[in-house]
PDB file of N, CA and C in Angstrom:
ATOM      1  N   UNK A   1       0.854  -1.172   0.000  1.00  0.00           N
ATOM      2  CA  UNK A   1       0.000   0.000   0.000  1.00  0.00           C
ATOM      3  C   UNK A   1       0.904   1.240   0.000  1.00  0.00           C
ATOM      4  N   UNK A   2       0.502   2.546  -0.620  1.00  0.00           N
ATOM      5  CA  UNK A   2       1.387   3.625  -0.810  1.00  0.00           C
ATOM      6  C   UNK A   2       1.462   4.385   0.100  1.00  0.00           C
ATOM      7  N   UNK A   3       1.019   3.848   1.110  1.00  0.00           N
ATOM      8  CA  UNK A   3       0.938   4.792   2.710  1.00  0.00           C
ATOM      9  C   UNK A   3       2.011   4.224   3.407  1.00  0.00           C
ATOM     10  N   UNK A   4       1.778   2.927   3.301  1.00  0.00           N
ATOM     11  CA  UNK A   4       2.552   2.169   4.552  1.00  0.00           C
ATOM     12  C   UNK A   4       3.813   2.728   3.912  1.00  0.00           C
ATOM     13  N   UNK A   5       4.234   2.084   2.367  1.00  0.00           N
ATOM     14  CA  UNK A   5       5.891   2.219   2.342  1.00  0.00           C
ATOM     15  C   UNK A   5       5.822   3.578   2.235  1.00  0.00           C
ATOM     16  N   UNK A   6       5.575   4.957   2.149  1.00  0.00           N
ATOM     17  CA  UNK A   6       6.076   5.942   2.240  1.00  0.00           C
ATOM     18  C   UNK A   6       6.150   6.621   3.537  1.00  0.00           C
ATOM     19  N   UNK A   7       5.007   5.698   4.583  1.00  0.00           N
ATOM     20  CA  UNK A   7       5.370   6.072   6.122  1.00  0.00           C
ATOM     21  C   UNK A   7       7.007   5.593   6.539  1.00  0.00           C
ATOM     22  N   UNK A   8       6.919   3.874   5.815  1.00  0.00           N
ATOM     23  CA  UNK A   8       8.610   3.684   5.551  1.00  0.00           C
ATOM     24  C   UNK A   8       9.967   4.504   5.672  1.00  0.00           C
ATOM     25  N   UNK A   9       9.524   4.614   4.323  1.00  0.00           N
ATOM     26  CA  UNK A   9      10.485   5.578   3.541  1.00  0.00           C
ATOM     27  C   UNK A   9      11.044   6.965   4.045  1.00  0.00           C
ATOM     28  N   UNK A  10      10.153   7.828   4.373  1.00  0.00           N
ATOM     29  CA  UNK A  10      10.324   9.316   4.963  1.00  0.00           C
ATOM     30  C   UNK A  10      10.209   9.376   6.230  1.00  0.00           C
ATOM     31  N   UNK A  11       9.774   8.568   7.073  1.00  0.00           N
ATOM     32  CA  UNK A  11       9.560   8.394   8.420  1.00  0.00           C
ATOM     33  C   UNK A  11      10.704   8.775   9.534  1.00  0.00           C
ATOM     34  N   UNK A  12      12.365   8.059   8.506  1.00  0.00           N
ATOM     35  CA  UNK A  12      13.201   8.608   9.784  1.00  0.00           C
ATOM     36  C   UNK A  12      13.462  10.396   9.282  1.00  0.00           C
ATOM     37  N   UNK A  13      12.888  10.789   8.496  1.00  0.00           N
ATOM     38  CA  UNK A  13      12.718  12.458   7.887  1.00  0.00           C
ATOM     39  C   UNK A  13      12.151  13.539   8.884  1.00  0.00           C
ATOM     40  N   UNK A  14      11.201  12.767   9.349  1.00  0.00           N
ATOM     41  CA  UNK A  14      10.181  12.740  10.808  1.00  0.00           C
ATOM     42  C   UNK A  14       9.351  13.317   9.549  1.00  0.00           C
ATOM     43  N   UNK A  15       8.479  12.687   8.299  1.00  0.00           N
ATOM     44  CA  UNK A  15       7.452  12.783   7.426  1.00  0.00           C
ATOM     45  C   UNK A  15       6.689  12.402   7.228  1.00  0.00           C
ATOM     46  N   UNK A  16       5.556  11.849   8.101  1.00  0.00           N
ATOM     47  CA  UNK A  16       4.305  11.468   8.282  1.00  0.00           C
ATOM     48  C   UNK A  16       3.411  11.306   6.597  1.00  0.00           C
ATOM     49  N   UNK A  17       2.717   9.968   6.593  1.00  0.00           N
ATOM     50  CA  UNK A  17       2.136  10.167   5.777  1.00  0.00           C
ATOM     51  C   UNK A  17       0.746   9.253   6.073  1.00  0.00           C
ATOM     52  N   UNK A  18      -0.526   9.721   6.273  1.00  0.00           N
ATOM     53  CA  UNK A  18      -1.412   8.999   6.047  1.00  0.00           C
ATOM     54  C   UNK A  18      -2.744   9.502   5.206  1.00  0.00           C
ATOM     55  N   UNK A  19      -3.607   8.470   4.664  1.00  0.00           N
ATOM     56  CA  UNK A  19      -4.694   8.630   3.837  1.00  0.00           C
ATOM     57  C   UNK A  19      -5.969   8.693   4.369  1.00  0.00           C
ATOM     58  N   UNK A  20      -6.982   9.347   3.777  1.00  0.00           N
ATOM     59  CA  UNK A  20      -8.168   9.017   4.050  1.00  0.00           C
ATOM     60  C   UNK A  20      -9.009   8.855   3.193  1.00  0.00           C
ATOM     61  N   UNK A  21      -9.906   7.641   3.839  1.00  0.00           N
ATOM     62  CA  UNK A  21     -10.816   7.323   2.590  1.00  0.00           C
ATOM     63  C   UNK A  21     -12.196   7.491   3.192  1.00  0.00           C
ATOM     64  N   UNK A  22     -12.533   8.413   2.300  1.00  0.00           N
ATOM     65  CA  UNK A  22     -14.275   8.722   2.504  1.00  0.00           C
ATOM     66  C   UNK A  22     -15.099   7.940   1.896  1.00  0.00           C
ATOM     67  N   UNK A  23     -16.150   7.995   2.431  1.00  0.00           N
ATOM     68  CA  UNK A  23     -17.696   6.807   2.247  1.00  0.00           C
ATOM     69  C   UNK A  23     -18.488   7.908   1.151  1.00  0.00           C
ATOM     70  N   UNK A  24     -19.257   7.914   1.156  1.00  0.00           N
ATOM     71  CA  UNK A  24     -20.180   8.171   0.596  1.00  0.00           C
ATOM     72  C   UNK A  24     -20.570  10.216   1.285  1.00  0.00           C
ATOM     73  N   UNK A  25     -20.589  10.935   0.592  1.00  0.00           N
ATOM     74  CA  UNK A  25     -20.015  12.233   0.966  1.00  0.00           C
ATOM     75  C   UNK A  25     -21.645  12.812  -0.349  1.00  0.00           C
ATOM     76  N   UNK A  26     -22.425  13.659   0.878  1.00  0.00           N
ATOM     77  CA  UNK A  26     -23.445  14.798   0.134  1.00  0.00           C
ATOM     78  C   UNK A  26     -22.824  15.424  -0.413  1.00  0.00           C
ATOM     79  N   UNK A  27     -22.666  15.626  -1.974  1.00  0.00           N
ATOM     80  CA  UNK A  27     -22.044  16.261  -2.503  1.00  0.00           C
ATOM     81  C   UNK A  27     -23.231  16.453  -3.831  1.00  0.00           C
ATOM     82  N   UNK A  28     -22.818  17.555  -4.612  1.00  0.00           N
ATOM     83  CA  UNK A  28     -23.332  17.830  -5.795  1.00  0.00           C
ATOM     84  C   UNK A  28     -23.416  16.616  -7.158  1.00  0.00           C
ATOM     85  N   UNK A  29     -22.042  16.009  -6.647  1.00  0.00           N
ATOM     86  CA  UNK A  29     -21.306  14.936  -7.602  1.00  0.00           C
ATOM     87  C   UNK A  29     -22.342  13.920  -7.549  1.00  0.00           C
ATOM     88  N   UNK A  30     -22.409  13.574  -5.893  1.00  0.00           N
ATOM     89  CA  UNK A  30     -22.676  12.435  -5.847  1.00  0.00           C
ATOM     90  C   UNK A  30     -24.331  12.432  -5.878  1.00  0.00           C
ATOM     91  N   UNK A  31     -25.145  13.685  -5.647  1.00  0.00           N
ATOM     92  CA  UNK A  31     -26.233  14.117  -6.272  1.00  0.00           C
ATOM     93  C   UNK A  31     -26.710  13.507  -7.396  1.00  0.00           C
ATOM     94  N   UNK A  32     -25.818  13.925  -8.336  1.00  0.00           N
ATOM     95  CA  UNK A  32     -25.772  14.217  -9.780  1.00  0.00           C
ATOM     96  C   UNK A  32     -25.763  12.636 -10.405  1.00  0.00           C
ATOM     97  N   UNK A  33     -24.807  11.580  -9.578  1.00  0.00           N
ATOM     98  CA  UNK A  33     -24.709  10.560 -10.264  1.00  0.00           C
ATOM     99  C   UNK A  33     -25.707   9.515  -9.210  1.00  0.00           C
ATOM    100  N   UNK A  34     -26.288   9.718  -8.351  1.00  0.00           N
ATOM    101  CA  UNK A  34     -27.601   8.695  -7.748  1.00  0.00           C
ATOM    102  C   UNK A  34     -28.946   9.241  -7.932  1.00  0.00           C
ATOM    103  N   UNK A  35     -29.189  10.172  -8.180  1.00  0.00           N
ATOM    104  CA  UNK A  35     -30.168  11.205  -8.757  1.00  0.00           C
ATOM    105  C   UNK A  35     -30.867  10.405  -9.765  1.00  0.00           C
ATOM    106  N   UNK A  36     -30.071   9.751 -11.742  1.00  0.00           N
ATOM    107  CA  UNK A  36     -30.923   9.401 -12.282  1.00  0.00           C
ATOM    108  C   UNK A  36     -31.652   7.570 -11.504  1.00  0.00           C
ATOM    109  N   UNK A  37     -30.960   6.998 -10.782  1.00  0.00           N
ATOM    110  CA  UNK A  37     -31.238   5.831 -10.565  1.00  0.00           C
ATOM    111  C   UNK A  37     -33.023   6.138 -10.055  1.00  0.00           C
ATOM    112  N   UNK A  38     -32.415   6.845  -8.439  1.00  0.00           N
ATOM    113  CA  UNK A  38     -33.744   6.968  -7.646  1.00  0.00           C
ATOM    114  C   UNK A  38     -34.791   7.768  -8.757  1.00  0.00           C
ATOM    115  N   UNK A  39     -34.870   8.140  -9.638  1.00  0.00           N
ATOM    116  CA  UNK A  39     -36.074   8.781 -10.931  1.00  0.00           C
ATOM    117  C   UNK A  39     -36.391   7.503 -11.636  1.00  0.00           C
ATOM    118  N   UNK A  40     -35.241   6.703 -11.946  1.00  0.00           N
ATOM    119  CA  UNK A  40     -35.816   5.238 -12.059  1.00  0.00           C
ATOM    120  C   UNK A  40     -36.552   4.699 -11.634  1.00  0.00           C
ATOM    121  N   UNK A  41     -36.468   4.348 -10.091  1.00  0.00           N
ATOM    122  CA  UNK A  41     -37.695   3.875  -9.477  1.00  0.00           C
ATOM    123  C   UNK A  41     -38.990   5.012  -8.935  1.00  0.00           C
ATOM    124  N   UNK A  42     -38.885   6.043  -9.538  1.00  0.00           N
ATOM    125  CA  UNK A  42     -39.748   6.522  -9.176  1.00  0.00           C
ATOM    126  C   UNK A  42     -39.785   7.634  -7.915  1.00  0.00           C
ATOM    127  N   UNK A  43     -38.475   8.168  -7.509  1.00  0.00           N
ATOM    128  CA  UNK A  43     -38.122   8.548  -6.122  1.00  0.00           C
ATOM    129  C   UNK A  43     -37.550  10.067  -6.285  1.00  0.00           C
ATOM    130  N   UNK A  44     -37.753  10.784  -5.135  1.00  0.00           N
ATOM    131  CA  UNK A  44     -37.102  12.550  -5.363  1.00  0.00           C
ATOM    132  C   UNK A  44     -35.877  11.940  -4.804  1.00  0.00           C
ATOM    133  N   UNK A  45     -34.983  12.747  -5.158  1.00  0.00           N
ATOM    134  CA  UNK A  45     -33.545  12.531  -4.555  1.00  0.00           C
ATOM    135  C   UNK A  45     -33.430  12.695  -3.256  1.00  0.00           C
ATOM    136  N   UNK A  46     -33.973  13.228  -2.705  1.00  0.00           N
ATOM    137  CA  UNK A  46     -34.084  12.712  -1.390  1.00  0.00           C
ATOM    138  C   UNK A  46     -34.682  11.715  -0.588  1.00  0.00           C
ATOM    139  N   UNK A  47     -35.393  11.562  -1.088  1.00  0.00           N
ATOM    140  CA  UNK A  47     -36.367  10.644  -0.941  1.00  0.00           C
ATOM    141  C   UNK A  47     -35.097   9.058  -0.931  1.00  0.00           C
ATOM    142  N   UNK A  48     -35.002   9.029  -2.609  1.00  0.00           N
ATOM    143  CA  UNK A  48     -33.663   7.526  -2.601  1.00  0.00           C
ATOM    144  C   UNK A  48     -32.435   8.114  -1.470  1.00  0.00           C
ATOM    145  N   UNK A  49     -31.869   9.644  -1.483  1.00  0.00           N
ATOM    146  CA  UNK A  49     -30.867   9.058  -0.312  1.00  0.00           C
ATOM    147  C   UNK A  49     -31.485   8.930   0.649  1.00  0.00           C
ATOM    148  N   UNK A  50     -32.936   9.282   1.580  1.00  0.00           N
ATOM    149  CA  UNK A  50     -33.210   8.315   2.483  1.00  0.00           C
ATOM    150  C   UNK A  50     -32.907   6.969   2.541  1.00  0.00           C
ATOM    151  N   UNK A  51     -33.324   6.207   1.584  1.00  0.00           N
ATOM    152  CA  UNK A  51     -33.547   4.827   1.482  1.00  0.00           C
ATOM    153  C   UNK A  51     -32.215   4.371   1.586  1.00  0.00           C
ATOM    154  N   UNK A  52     -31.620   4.949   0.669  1.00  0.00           N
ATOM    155  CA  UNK A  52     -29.472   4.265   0.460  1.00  0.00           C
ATOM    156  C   UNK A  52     -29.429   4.562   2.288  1.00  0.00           C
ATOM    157  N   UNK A  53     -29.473   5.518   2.961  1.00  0.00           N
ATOM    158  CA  UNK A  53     -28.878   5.849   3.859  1.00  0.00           C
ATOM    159  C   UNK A  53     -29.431   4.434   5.061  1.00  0.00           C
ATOM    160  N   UNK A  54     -30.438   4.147   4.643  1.00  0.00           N
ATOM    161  CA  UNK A  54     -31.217   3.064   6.235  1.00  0.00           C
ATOM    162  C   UNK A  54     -30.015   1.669   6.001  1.00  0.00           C
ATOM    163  N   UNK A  55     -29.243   1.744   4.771  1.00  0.00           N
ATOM    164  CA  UNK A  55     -28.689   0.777   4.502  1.00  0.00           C
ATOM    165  C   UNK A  55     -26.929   1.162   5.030  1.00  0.00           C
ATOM    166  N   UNK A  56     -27.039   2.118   5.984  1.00  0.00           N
ATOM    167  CA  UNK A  56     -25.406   2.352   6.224  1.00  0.00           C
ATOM    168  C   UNK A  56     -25.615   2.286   7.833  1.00  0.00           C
ATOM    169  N   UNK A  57     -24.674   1.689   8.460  1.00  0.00           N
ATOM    170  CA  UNK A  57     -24.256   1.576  10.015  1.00  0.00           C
ATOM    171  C   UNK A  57     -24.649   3.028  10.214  1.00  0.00           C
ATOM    172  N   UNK A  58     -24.251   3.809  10.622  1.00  0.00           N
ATOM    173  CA  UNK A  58     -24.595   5.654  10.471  1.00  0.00           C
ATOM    174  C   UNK A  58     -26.086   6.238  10.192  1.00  0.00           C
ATOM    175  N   UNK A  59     -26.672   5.470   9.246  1.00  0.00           N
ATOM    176  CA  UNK A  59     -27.711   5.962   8.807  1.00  0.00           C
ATOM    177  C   UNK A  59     -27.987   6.905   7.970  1.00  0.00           C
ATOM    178  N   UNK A  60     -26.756   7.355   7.272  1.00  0.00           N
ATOM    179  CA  UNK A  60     -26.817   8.840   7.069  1.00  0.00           C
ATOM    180  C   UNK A  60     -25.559   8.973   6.088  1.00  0.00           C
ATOM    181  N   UNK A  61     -25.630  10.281   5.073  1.00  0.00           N
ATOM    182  CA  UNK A  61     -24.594  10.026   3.975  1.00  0.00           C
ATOM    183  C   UNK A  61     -23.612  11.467   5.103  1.00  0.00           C
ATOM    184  N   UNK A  62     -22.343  11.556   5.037  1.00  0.00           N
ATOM    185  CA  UNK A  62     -21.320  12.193   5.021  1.00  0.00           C
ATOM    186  C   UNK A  62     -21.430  13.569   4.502  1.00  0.00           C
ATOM    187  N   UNK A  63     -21.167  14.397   5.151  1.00  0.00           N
ATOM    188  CA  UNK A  63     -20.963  15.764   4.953  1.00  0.00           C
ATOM    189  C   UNK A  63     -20.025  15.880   4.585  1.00  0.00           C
ATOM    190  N   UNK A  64     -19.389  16.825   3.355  1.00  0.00           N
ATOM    191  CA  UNK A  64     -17.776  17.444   3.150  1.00  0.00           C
ATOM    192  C   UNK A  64     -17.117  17.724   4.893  1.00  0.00           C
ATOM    193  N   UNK A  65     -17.414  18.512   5.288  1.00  0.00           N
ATOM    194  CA  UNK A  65     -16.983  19.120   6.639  1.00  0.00           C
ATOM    195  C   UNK A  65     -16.266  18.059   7.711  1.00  0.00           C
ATOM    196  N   UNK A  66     -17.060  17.085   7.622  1.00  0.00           N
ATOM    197  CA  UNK A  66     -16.435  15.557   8.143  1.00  0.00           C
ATOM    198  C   UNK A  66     -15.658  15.086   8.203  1.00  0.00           C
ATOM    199  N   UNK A  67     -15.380  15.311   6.339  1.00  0.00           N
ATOM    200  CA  UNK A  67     -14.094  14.942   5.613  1.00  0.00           C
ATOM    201  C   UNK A  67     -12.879  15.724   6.247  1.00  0.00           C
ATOM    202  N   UNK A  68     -13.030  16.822   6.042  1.00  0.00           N
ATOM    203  CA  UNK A  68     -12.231  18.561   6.150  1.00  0.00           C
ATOM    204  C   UNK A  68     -12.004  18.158   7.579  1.00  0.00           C
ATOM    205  N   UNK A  69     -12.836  17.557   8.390  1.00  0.00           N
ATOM    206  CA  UNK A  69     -12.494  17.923  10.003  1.00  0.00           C
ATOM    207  C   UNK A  69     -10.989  16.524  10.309  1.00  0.00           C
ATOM    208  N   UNK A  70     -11.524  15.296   9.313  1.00  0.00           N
ATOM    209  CA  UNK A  70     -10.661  14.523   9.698  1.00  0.00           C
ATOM    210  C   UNK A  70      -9.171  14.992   9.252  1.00  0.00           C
ATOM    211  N   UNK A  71      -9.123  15.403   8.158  1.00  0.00           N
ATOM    212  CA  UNK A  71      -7.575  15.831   7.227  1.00  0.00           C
ATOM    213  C   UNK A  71      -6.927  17.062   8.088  1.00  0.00           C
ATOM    214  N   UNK A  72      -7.719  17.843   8.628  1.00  0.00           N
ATOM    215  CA  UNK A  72      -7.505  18.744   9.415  1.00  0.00           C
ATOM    216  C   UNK A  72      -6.718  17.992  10.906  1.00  0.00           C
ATOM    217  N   UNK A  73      -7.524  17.349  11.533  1.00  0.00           N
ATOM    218  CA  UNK A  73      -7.117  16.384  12.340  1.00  0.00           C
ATOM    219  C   UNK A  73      -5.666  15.815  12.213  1.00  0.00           C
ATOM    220  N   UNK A  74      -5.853  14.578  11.271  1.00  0.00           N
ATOM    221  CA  UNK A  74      -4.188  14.227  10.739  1.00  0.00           C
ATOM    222  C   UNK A  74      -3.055  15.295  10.251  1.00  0.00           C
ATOM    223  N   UNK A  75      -3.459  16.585   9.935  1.00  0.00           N
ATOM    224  CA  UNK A  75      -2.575  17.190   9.847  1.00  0.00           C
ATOM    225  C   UNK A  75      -1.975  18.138  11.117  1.00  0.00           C
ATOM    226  N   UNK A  76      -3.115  17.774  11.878  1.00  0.00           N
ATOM    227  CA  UNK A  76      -2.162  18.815  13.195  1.00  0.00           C
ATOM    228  C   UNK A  76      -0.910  18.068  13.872  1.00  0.00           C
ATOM    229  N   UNK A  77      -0.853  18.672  14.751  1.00  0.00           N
ATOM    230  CA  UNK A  77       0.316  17.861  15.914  1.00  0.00           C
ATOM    231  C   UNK A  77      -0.248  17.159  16.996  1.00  0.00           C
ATOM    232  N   UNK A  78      -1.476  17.323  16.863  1.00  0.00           N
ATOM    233  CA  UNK A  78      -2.207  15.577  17.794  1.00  0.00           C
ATOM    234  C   UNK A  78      -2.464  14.572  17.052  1.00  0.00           C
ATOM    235  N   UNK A  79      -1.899  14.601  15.903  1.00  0.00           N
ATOM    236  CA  UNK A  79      -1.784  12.931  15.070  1.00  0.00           C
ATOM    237  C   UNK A  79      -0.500  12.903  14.899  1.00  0.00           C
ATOM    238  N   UNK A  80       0.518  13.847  15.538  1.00  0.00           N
ATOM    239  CA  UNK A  80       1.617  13.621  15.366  1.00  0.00           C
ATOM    240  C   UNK A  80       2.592  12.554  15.517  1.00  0.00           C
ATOM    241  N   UNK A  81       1.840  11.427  16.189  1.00  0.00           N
ATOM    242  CA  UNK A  81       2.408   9.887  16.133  1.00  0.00           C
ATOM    243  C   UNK A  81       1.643   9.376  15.404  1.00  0.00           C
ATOM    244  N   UNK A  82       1.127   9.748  14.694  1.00  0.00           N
ATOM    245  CA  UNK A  82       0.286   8.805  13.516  1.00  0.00           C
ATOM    246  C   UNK A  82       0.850   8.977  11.968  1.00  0.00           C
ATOM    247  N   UNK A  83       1.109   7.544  11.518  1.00  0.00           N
ATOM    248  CA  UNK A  83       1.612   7.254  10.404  1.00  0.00           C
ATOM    249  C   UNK A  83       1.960   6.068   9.460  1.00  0.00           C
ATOM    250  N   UNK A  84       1.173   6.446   8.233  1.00  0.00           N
ATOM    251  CA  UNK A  84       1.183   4.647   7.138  1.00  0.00           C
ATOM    252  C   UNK A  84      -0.339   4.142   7.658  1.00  0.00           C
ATOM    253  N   UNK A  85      -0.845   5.247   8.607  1.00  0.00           N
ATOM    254  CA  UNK A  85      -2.860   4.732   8.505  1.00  0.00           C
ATOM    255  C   UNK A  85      -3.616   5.070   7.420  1.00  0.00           C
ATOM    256  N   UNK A  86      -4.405   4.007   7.347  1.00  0.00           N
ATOM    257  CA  UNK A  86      -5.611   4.719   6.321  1.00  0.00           C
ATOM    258  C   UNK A  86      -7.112   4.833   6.660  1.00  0.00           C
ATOM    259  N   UNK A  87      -7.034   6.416   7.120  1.00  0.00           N
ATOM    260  CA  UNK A  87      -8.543   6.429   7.605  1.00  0.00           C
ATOM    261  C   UNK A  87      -9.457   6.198   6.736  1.00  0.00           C
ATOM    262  N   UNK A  88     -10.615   4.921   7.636  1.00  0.00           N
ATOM    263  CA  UNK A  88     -11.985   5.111   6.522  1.00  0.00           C
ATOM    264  C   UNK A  88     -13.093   6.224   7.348  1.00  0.00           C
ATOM    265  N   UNK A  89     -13.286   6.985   6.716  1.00  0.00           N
ATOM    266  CA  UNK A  89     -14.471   8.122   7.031  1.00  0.00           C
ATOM    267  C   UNK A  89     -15.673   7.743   5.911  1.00  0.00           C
ATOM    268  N   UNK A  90     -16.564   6.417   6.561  1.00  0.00           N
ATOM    269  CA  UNK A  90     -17.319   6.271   5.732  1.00  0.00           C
ATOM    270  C   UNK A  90     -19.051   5.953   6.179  1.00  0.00           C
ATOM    271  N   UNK A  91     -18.758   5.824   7.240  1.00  0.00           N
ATOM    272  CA  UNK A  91     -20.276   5.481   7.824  1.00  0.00           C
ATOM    273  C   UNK A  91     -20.442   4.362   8.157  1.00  0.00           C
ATOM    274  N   UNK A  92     -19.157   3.629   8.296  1.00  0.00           N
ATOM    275  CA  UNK A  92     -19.057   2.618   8.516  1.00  0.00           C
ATOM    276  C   UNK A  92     -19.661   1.177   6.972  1.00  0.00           C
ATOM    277  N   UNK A  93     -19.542   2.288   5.818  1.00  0.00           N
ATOM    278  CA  UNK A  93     -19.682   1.195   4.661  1.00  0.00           C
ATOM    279  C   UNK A  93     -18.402   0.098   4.418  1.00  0.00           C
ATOM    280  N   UNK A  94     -17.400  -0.004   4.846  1.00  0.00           N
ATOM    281  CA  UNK A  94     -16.592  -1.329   4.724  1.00  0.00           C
ATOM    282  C   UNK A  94     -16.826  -2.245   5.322  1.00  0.00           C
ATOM    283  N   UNK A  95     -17.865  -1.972   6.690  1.00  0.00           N
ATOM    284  CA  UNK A  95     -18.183  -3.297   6.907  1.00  0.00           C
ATOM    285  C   UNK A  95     -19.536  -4.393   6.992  1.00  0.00           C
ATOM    286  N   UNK A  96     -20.035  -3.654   5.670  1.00  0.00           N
ATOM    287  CA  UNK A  96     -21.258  -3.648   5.033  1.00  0.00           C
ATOM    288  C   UNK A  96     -21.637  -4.283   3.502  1.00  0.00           C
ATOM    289  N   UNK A  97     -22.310  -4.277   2.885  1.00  0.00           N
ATOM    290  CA  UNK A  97     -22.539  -4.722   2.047  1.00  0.00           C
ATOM    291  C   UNK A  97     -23.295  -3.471   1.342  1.00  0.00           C
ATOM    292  N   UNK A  98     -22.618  -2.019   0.951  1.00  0.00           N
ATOM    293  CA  UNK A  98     -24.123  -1.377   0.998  1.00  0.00           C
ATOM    294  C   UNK A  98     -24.668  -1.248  -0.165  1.00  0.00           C
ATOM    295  N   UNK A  99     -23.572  -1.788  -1.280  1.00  0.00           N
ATOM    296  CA  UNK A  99     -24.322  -1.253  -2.707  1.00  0.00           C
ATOM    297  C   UNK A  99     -25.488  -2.695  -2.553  1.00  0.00           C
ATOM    298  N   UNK A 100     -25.645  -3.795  -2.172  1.00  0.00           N
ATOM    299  CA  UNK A 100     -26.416  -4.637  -2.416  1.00  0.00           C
ATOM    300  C   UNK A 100     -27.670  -4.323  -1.538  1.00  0.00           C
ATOM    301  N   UNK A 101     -27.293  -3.542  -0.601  1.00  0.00           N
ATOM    302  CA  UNK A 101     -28.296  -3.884   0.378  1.00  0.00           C
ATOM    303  C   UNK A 101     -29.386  -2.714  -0.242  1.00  0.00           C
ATOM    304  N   UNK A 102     -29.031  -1.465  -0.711  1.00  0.00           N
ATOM    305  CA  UNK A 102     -29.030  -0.196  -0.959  1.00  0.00           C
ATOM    306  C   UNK A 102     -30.020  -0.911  -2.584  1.00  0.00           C
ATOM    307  N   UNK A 103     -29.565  -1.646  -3.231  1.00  0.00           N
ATOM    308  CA  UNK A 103     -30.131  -1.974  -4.399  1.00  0.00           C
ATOM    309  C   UNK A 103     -31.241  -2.734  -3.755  1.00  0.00           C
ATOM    310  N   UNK A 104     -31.228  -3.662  -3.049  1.00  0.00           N
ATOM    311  CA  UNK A 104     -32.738  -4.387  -2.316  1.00  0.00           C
ATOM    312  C   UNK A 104     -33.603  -3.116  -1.583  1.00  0.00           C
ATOM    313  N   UNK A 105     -33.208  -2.147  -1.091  1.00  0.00           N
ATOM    314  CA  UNK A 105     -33.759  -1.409   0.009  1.00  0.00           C
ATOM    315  C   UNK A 105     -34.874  -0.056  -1.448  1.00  0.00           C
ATOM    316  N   UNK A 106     -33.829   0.301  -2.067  1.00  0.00           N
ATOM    317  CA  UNK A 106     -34.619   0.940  -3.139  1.00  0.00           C
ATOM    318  C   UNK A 106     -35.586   0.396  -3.800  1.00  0.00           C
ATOM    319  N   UNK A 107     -35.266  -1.064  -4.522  1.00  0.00           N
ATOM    320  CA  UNK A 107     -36.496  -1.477  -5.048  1.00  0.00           C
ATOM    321  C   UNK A 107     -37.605  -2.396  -4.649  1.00  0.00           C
ATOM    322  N   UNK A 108     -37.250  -2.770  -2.804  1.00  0.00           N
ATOM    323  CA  UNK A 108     -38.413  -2.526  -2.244  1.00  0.00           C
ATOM    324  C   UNK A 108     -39.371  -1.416  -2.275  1.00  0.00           C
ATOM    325  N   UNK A 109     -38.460   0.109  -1.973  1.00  0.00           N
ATOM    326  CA  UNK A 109     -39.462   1.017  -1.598  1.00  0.00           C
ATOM    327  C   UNK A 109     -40.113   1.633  -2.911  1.00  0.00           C
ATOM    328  N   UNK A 110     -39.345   0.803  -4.148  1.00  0.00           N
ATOM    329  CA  UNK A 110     -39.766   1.401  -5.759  1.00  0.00           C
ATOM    330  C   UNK A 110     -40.822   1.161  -5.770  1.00  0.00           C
ATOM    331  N   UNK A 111     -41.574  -0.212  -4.882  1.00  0.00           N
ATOM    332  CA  UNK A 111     -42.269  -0.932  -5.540  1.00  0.00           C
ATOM    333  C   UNK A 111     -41.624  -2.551  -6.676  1.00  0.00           C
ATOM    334  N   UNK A 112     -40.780  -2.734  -6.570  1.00  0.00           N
ATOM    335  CA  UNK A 112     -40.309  -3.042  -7.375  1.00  0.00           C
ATOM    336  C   UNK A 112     -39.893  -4.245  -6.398  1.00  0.00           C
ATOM    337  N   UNK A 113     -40.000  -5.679  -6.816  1.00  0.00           N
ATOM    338  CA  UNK A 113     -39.615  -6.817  -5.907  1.00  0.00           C
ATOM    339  C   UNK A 113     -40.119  -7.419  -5.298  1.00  0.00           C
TER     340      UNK A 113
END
């Protein structure tokens, strides 16, 4: 992984390096690309991210700010022993199933199934 060996690598530099990986984040983007599905079954966009969301540990999709608060975080000097991690900031979707569950949960509520 490109975290671990570059925590490796630069580490006796005293050069910290870690990642974060975000879940599923309210965004315009991500608007834009679950938007035509839920019109598929019949749903306002809010309406389908309700439904995606009953299917995440959290309940709930990710704010940018979340994101911003964690990177903010790892970059101060209270993660200053932290290094070669890879944060998941996701709602707990890795230890989930959510695109499947999220595809059953919608086209229950489509009607559909």
């Amino acid at each position: 992984m490109p975290t671990t060996q570059t925590a490796l690598d630069y580490g006796s530099k005293n050069i910290r390096c870690k990642a974060v990986c975000p879940g599923g984040i309210k965004t315009a983007m991500v608007e834009k690309e679950f938007g035509p599905f839920g019109k598929m079954l019949g749903m306002e966009p809010e309406e389908y991210f309700k439904v995606i969301s009953e299917s995440l540990p959290l309940k709930r999709f990710g704010e940018p700010s979340e994101i911003a608060g964690m990177c903010a975080f790892l970059a101060s000097d209270d993660a200053s022993f932290t290094t070669g991690a890879a944060m998941l900031v996701d709602a707990g979707t890795a230890i989930v199933d959510v695109v499947g569950a999220s595809i059953s949960a919608s086209l229950r509520e489509g009607g559909i199934g």
